[in-house]
C-alpha atoms as a PDB file:
ATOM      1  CA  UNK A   1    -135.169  63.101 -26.816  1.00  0.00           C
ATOM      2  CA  UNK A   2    -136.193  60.291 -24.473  1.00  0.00           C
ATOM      3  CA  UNK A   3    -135.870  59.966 -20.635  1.00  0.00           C
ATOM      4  CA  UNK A   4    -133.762  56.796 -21.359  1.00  0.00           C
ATOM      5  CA  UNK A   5    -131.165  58.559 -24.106  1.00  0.00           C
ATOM      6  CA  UNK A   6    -131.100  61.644 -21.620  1.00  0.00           C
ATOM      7  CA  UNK A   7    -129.960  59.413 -18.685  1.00  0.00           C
ATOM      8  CA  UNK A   8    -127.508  57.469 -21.374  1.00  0.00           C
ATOM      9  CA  UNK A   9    -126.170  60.255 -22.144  1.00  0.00           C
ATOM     10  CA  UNK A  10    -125.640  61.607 -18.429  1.00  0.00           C
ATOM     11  CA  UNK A  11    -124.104  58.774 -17.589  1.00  0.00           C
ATOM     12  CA  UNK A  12    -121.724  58.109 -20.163  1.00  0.00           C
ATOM     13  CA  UNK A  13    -120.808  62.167 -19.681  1.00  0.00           C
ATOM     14  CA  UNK A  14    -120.221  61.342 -15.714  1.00  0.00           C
ATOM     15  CA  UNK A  15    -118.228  58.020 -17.059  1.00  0.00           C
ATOM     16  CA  UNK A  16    -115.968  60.077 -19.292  1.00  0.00           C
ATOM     17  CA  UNK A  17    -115.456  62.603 -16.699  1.00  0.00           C
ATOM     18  CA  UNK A  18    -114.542  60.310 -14.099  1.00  0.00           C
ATOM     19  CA  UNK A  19    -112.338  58.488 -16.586  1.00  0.00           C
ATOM     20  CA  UNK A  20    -110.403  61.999 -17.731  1.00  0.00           C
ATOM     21  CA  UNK A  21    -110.091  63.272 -14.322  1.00  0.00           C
ATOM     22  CA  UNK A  22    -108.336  59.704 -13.322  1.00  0.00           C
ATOM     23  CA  UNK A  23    -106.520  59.720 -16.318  1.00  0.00           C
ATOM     24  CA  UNK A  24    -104.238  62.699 -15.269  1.00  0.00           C
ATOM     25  CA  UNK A  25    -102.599  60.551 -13.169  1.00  0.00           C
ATOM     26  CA  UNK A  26    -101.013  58.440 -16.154  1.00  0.00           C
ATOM     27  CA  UNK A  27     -99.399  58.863 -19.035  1.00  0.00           C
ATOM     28  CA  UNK A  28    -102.238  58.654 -21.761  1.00  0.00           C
ATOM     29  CA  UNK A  29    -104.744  60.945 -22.642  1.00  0.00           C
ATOM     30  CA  UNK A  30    -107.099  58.128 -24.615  1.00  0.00           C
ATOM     31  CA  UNK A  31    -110.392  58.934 -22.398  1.00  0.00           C
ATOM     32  CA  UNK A  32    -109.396  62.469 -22.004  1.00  0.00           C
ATOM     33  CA  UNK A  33    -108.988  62.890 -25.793  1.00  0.00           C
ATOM     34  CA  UNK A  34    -112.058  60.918 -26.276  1.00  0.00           C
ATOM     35  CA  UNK A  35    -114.299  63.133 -24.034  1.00  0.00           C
ATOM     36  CA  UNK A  36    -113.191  66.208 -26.211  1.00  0.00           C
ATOM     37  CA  UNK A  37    -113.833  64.762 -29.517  1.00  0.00           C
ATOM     38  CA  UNK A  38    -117.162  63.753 -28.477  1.00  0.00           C
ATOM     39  CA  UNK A  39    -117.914  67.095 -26.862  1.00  0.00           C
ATOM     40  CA  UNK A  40    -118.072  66.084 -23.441  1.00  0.00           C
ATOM     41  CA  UNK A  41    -115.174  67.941 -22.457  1.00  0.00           C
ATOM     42  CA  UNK A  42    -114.950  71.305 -23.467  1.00  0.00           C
ATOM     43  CA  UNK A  43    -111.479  73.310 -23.351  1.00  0.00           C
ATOM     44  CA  UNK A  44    -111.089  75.790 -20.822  1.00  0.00           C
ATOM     45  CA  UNK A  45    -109.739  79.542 -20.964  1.00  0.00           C
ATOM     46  CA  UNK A  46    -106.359  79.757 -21.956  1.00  0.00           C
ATOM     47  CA  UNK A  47    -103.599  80.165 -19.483  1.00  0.00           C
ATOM     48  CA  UNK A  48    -103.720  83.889 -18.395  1.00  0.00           C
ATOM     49  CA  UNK A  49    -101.099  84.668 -21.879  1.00  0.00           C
ATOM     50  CA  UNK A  50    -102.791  82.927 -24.289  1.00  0.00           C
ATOM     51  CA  UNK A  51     -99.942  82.886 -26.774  1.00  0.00           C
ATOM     52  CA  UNK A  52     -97.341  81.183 -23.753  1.00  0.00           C
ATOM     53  CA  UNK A  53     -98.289  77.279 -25.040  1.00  0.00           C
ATOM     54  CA  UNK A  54     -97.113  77.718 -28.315  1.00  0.00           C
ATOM     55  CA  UNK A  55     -93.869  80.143 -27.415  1.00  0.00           C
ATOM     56  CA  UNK A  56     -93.078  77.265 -24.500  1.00  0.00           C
ATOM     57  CA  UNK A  57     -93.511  74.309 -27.371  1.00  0.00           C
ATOM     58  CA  UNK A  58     -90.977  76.549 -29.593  1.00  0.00           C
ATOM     59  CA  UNK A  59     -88.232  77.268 -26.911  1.00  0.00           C
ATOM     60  CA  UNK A  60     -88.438  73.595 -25.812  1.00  0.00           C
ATOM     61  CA  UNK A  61     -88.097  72.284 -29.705  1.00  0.00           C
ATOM     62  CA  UNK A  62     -85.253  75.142 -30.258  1.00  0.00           C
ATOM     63  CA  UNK A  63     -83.659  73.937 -27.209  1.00  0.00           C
ATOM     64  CA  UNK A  64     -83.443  70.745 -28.243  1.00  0.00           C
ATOM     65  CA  UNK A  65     -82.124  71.780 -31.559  1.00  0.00           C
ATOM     66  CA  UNK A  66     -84.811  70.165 -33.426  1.00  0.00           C
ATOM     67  CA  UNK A  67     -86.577  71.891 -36.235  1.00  0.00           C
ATOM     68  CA  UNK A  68     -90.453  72.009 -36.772  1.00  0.00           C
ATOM     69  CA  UNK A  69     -90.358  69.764 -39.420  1.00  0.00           C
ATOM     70  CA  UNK A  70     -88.196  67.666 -37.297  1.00  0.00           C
ATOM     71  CA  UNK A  71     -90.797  67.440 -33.894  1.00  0.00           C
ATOM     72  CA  UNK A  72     -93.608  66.898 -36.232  1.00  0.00           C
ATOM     73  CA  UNK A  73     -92.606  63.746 -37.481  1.00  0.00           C
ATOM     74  CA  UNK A  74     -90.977  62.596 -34.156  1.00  0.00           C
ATOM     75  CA  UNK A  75     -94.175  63.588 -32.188  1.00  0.00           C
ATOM     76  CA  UNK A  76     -96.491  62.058 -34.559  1.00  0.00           C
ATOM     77  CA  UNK A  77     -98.472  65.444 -35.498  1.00  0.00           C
ATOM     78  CA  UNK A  78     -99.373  67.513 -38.522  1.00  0.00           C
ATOM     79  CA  UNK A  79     -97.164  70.380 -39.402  1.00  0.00           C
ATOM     80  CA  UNK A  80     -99.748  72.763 -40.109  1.00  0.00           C
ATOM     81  CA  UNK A  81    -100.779  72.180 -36.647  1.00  0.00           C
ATOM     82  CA  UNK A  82     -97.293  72.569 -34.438  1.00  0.00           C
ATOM     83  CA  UNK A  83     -96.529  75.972 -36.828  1.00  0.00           C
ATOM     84  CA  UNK A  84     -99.851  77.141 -36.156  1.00  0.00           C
ATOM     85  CA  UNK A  85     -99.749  76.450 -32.281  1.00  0.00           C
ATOM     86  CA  UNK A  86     -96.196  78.029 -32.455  1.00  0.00           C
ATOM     87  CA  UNK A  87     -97.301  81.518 -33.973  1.00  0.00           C
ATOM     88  CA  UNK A  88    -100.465  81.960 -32.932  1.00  0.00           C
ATOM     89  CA  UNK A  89    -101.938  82.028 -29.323  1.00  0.00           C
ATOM     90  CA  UNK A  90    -105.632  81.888 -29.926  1.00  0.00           C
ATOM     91  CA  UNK A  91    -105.468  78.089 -30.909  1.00  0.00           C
ATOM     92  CA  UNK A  92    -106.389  75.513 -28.035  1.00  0.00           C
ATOM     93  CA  UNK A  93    -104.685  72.284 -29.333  1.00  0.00           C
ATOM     94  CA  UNK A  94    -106.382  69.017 -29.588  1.00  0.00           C
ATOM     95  CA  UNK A  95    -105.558  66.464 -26.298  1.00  0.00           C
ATOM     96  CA  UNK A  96    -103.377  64.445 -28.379  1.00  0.00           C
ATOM     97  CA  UNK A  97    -101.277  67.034 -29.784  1.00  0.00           C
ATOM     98  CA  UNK A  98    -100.312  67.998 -26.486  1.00  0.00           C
ATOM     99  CA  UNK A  99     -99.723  64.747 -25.449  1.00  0.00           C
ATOM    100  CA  UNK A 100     -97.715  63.450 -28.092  1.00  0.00           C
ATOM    101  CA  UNK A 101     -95.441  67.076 -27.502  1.00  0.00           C
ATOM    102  CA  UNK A 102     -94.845  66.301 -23.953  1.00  0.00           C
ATOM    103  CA  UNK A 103     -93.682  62.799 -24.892  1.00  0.00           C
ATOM    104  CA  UNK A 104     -90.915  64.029 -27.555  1.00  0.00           C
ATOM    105  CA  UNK A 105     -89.998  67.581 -25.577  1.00  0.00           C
ATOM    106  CA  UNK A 106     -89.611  65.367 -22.478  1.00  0.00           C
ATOM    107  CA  UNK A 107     -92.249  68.080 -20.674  1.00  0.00           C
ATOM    108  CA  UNK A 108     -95.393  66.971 -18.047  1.00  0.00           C
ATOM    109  CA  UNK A 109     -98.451  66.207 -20.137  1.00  0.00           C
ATOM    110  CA  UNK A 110    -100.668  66.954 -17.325  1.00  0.00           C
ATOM    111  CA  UNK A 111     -98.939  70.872 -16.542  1.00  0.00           C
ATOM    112  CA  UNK A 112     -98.950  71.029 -20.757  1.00  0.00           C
ATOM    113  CA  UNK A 113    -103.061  70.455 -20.868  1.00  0.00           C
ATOM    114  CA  UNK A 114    -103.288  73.012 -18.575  1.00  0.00           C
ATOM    115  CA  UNK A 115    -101.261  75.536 -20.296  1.00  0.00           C
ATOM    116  CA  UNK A 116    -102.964  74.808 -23.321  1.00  0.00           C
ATOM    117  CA  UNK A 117    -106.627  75.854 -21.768  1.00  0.00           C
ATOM    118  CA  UNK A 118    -107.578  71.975 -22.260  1.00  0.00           C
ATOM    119  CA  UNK A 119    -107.589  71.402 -18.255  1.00  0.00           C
ATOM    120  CA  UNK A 120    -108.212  73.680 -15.844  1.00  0.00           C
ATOM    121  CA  UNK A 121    -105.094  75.058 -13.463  1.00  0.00           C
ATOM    122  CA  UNK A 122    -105.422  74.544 -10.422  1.00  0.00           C
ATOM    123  CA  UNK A 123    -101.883  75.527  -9.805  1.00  0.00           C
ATOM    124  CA  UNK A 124    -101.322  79.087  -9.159  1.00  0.00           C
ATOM    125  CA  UNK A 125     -97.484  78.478  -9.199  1.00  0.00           C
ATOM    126  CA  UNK A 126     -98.358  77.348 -12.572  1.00  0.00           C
ATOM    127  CA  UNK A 127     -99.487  80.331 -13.703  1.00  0.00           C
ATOM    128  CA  UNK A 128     -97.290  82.682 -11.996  1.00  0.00           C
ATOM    129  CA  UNK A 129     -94.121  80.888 -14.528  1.00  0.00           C
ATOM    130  CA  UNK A 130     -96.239  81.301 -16.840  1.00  0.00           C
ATOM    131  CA  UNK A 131     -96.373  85.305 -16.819  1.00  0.00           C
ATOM    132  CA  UNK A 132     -92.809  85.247 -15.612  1.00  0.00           C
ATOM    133  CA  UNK A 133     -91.860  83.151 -18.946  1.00  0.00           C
ATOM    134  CA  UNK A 134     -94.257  85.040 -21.112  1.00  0.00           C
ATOM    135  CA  UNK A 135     -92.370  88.497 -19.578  1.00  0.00           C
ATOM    136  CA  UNK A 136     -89.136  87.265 -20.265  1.00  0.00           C
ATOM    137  CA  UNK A 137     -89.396  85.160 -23.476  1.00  0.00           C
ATOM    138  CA  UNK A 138     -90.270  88.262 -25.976  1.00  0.00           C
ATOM    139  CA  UNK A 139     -87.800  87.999 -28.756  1.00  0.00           C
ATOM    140  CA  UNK A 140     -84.811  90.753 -28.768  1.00  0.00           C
ATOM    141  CA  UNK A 141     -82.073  88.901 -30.275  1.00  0.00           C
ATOM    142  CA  UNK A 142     -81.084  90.159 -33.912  1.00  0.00           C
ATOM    143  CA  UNK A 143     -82.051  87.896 -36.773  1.00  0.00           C
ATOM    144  CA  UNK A 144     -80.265  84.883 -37.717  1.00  0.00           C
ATOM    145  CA  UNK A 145     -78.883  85.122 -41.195  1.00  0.00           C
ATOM    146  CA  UNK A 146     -81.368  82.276 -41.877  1.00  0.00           C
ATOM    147  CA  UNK A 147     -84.175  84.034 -40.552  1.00  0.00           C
ATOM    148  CA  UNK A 148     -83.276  87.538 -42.098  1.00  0.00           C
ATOM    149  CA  UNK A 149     -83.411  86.032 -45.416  1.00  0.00           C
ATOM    150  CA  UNK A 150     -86.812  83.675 -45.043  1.00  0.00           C
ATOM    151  CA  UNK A 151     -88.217  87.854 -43.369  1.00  0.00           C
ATOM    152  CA  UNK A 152     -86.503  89.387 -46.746  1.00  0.00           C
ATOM    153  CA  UNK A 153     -88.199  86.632 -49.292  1.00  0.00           C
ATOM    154  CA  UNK A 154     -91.580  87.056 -47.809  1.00  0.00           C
ATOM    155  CA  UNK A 155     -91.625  90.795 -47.431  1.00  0.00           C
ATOM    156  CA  UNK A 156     -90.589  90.717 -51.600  1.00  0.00           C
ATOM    157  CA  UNK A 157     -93.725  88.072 -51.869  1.00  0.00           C
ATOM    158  CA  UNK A 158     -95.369  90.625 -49.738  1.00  0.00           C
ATOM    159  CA  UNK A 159     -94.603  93.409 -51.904  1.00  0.00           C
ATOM    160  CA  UNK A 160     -95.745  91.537 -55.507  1.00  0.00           C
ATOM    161  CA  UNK A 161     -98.501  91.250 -54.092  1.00  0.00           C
ATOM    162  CA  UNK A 162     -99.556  94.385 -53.689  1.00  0.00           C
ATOM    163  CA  UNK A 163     -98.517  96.085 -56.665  1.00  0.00           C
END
């Protein structure tokens, strides 16, 4: 690679950096979201309970009364995505996602990226709720009838299956 493309490069990273980091005093995450497609910006660890994102994103959408299906189409993303980020806490959403979540949930998209492992916390408070909330947010409530009968159909998929 040449001296010139190497410096291009540096300085468009620096640019983009610049650019993100000023861009978390807005509301739009177009450099930010930019940077990380491009591989400039690389996610950071996940909050301290990886899994909190995605169980915050639920409680806010239940609270609201909406369904998945529902926030999906109001916030603009792909279902897959929102029930993946929901169930499983190894996934670091793209910028936008979050974004587009805090927008519909009503939530800060700056405390969200950080939450999500796309920004780094710099907030210990921050992270404190966050172990509080992950401590207290385990489910213990019986099943809904709803829910006991979507657990009962896929435990009789579960069992075809495996006969």
């Amino acid at each position: 690679m040449s001296e010139r493309v190497m410096r291009e490069n540096r300085t468009s990273r620096e640019w983009l950096l610049r650019m993100a980091d000023a861009e978390a005093r807005y509301e739009s995450v177009a450099v930010g979201g930019l940077a990380a497609t491009v591989g400039f910006v690389r996610p950071t660890s996940p909050s301290p309970v990886p899994w909190v994102f995605g169980r915050l994103i639920e409680f806010a959408r239940r609270a609201r009364g909406l369904t998945v299906e529902r926030l999906a189409r109001e916030a603009d993303v792909d279902l897959g995505e929102l029930v993946v980020l929901e169930r499983d806490g190894g996934v670091i959403p793209k910028p936008r996602t979050v974004y587009q979540l805090a927008q519909v949930l009503g939530l800060s998209a700056g405390k969200l990226m950080e939450l999500s492992g796309l920004a780094e916390s710099k907030d210990p408070e921050l992270e404190d709720a966050a172990l509080r909330f992950a401590a207290r947010s385990e489910p213990s409530a019986k099943l809904s009838k709803e829910e006991r009968q979507a657990f009962e159909e896929f435990v009789g998929v579960l069992a075809k299956a495996s006969d």
